[in-house]
N, C-alpha and C. Protein backbone atom coordinates (compact mmCIF):
# COMPACT_ATOMS: atom_id res chain seq x y z
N UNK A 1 0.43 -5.68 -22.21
CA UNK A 1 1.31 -4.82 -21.46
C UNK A 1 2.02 -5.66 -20.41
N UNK A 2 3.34 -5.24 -20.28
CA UNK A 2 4.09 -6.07 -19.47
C UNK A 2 5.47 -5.43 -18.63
N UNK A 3 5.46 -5.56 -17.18
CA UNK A 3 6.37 -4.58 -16.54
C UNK A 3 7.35 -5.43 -16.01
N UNK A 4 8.73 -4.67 -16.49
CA UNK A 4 9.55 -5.58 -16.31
C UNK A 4 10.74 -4.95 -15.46
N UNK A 5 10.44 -5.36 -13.80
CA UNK A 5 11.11 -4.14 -12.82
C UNK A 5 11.84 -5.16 -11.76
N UNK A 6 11.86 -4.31 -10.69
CA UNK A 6 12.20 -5.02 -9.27
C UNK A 6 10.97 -5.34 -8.58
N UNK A 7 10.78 -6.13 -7.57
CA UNK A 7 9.70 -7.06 -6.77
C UNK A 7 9.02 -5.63 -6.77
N UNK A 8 9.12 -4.53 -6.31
CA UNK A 8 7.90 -3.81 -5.69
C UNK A 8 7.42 -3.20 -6.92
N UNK A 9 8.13 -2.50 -7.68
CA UNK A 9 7.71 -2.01 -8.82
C UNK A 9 6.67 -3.12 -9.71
N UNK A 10 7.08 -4.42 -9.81
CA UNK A 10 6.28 -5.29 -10.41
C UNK A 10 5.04 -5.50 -9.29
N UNK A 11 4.90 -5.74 -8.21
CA UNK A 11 3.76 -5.88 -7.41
C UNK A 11 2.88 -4.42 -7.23
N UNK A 12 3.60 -3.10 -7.26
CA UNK A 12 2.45 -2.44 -7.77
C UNK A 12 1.43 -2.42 -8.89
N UNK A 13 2.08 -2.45 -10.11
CA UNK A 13 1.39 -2.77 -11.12
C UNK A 13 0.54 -4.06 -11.08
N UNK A 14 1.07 -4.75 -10.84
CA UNK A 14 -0.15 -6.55 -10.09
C UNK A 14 -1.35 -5.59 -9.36
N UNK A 15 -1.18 -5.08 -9.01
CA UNK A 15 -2.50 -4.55 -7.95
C UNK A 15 -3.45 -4.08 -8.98
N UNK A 16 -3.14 -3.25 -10.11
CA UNK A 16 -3.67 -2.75 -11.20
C UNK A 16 -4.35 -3.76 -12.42
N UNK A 17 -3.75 -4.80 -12.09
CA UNK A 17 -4.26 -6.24 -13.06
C UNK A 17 -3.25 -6.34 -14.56
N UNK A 18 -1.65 -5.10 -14.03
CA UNK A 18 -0.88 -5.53 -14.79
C UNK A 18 0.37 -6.60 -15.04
N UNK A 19 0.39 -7.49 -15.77
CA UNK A 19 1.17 -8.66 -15.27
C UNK A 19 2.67 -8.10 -15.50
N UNK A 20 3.61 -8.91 -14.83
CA UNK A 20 5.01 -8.29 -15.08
C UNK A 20 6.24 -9.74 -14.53
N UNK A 21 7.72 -9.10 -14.80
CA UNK A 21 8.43 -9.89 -14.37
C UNK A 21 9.20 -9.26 -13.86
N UNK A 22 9.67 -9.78 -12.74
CA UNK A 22 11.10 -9.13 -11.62
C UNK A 22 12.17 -9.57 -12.52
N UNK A 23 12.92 -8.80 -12.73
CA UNK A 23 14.12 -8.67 -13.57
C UNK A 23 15.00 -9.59 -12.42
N UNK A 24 15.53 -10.29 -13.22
CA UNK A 24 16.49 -11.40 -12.80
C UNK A 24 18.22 -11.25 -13.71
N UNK A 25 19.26 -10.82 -13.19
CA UNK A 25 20.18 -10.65 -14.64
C UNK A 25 20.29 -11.71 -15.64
N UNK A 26 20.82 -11.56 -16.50
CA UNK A 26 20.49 -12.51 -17.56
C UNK A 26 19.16 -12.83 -18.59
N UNK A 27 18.35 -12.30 -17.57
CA UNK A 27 16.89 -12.66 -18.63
C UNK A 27 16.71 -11.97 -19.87
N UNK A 28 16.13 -13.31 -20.33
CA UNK A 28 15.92 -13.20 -21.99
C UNK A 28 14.80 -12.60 -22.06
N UNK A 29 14.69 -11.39 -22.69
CA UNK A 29 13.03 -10.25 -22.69
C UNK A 29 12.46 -10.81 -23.68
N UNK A 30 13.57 -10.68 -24.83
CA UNK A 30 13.01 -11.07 -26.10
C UNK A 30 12.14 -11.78 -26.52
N UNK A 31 11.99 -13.20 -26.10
CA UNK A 31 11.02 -14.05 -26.10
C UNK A 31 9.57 -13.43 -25.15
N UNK A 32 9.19 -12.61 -24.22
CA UNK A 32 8.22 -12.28 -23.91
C UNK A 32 7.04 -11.79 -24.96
N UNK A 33 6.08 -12.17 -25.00
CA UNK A 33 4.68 -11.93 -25.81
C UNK A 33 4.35 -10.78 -25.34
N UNK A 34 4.11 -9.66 -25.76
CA UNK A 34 3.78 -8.02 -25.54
C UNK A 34 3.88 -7.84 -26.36
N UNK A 35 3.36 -6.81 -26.62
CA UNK A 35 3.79 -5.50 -27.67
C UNK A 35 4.05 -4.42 -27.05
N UNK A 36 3.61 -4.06 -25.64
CA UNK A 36 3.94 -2.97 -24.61
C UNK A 36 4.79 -3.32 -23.40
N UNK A 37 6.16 -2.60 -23.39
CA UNK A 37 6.75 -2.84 -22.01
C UNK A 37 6.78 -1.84 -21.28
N UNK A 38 6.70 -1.91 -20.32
CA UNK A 38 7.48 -0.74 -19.06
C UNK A 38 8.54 -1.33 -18.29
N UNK A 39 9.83 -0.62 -18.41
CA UNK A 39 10.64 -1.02 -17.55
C UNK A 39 11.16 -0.24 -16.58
N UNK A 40 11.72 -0.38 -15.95
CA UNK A 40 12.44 0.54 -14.81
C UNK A 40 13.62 1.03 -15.39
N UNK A 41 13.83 2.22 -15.29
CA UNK A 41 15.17 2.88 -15.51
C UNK A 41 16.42 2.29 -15.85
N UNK A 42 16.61 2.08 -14.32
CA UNK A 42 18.29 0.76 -13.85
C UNK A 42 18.47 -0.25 -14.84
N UNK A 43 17.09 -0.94 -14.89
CA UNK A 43 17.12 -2.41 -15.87
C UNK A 43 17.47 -2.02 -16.91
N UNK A 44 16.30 -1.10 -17.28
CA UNK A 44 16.60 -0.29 -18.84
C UNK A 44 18.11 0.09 -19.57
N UNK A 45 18.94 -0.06 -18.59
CA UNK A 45 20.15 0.34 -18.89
C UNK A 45 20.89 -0.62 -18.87
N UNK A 46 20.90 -1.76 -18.32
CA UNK A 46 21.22 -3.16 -18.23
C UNK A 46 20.78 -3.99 -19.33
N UNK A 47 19.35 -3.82 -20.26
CA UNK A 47 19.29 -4.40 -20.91
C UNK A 47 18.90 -3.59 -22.31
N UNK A 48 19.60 -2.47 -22.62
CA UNK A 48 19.48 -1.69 -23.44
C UNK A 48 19.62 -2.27 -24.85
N UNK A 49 20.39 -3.38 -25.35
CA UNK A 49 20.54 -4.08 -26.68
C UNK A 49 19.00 -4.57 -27.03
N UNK A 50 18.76 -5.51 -26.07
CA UNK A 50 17.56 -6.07 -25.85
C UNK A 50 16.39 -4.94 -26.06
N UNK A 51 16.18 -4.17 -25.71
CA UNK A 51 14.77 -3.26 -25.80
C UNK A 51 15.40 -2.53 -26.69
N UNK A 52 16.17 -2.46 -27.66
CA UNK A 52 16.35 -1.54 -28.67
C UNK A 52 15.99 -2.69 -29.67
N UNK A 53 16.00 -3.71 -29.38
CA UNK A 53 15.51 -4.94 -30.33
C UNK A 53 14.15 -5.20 -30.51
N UNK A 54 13.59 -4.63 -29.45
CA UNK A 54 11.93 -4.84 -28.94
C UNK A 54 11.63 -3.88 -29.91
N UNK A 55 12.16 -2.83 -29.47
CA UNK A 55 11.80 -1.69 -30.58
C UNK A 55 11.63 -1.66 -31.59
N UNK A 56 12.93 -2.08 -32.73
CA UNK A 56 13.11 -2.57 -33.75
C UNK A 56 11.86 -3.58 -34.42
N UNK A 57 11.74 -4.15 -33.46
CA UNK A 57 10.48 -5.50 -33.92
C UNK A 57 9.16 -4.68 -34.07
N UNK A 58 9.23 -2.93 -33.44
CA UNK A 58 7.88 -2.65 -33.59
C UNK A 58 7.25 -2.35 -32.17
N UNK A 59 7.93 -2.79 -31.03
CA UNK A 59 7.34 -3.07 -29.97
C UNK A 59 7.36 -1.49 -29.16
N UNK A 60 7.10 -1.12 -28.41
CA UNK A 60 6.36 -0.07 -27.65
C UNK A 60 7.23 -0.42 -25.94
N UNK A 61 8.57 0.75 -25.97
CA UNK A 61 9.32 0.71 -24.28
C UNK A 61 8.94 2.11 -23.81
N UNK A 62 8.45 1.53 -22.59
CA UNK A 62 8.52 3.16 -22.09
C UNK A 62 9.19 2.44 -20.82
N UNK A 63 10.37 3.52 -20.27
CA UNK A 63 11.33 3.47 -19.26
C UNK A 63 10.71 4.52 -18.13
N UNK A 64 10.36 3.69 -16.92
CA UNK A 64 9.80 5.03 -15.62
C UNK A 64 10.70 4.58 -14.46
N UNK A 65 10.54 5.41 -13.94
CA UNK A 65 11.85 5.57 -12.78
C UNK A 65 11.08 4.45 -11.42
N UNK A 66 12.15 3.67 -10.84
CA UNK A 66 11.41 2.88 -10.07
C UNK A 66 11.25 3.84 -8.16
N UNK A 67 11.29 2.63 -7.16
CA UNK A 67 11.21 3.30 -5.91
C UNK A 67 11.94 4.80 -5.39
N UNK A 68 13.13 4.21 -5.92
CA UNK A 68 14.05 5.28 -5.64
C UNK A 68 14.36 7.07 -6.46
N UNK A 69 13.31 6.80 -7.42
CA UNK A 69 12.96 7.84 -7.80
C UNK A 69 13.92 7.91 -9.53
N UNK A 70 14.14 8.90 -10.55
CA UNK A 70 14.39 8.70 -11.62
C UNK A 70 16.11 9.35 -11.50
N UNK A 71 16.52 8.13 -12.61
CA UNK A 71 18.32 8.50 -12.84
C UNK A 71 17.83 9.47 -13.86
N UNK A 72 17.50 9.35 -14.68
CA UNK A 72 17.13 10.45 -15.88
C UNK A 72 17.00 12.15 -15.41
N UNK A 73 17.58 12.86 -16.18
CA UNK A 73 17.67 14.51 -16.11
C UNK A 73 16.28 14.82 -16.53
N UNK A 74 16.03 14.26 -17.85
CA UNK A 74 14.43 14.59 -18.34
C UNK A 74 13.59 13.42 -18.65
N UNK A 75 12.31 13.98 -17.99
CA UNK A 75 11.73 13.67 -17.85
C UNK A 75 11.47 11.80 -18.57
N UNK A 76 10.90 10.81 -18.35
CA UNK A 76 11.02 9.77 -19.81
C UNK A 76 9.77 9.94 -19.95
N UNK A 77 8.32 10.25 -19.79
CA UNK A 77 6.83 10.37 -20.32
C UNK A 77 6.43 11.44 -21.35
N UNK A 78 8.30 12.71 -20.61
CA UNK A 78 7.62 14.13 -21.55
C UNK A 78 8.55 13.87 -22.45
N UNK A 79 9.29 13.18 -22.46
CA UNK A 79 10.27 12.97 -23.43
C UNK A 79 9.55 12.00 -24.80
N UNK A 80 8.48 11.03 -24.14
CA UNK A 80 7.85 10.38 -25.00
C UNK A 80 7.13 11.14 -25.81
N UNK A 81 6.17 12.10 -25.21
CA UNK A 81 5.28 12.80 -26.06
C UNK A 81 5.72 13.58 -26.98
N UNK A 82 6.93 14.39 -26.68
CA UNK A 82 7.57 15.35 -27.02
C UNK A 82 7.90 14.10 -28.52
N UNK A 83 8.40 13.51 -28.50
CA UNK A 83 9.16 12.71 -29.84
C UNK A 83 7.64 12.48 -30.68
N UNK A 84 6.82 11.78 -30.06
CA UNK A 84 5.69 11.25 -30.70
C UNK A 84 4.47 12.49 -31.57
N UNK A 85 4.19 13.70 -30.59
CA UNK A 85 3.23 14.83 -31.11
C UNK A 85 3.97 15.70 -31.33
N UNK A 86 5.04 15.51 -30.76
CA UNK A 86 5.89 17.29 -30.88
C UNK A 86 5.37 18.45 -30.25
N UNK A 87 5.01 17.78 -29.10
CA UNK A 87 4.54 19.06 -27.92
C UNK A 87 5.16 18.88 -26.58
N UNK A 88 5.96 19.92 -26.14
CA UNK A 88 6.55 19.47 -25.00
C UNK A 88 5.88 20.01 -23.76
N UNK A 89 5.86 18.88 -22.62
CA UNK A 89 5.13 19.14 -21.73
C UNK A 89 6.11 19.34 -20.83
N UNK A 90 5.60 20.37 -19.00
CA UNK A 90 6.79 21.34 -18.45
C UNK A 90 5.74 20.46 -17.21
């Protein structure tokens, strides 16, 4: 598992014993070793080719809203489940 945010968003997860990288523009994701990402929203949208490639390969994005709280209308966790079991959570 690997979180790929801004300094605080990545240093929370560090506290948890999850490793991550502060998004820098330009960075190459692709080459990262995971099979699980979390990214932040903002980035997520910045590097949308890229994690649709992660995807493609098989790989596992989940997008959560960073400090400032979520750009997204719905939800991205109930949105996950909802695609994956087909149960939507309120």
């Amino acid at each position: 598992m690997i979180v790929i945010g801004d300094k605080d968003t990545v240093n929370a997860f560090g506290i948890i014993g999850v490793k991550g990288h502060i998004y820098k523009k330009g960075m190459d994701i692709k080459n990262i070793d995971s099979d699980f990402f979390i990214v932040c929203e903002k980035i997520a949208d910045e590097i949308r080719e890229d994690l649709e490639f992660l995807e493609e390969q098989g790989k596992i994005v989940i997008e959560i809203p960073d400090k400032s709280g979520s750009i997204r209308k719905e939800d991205p966790i109930a949105s996950l489940i909802k695609k994956s079991i087909g149960i939507e959570i309120r």
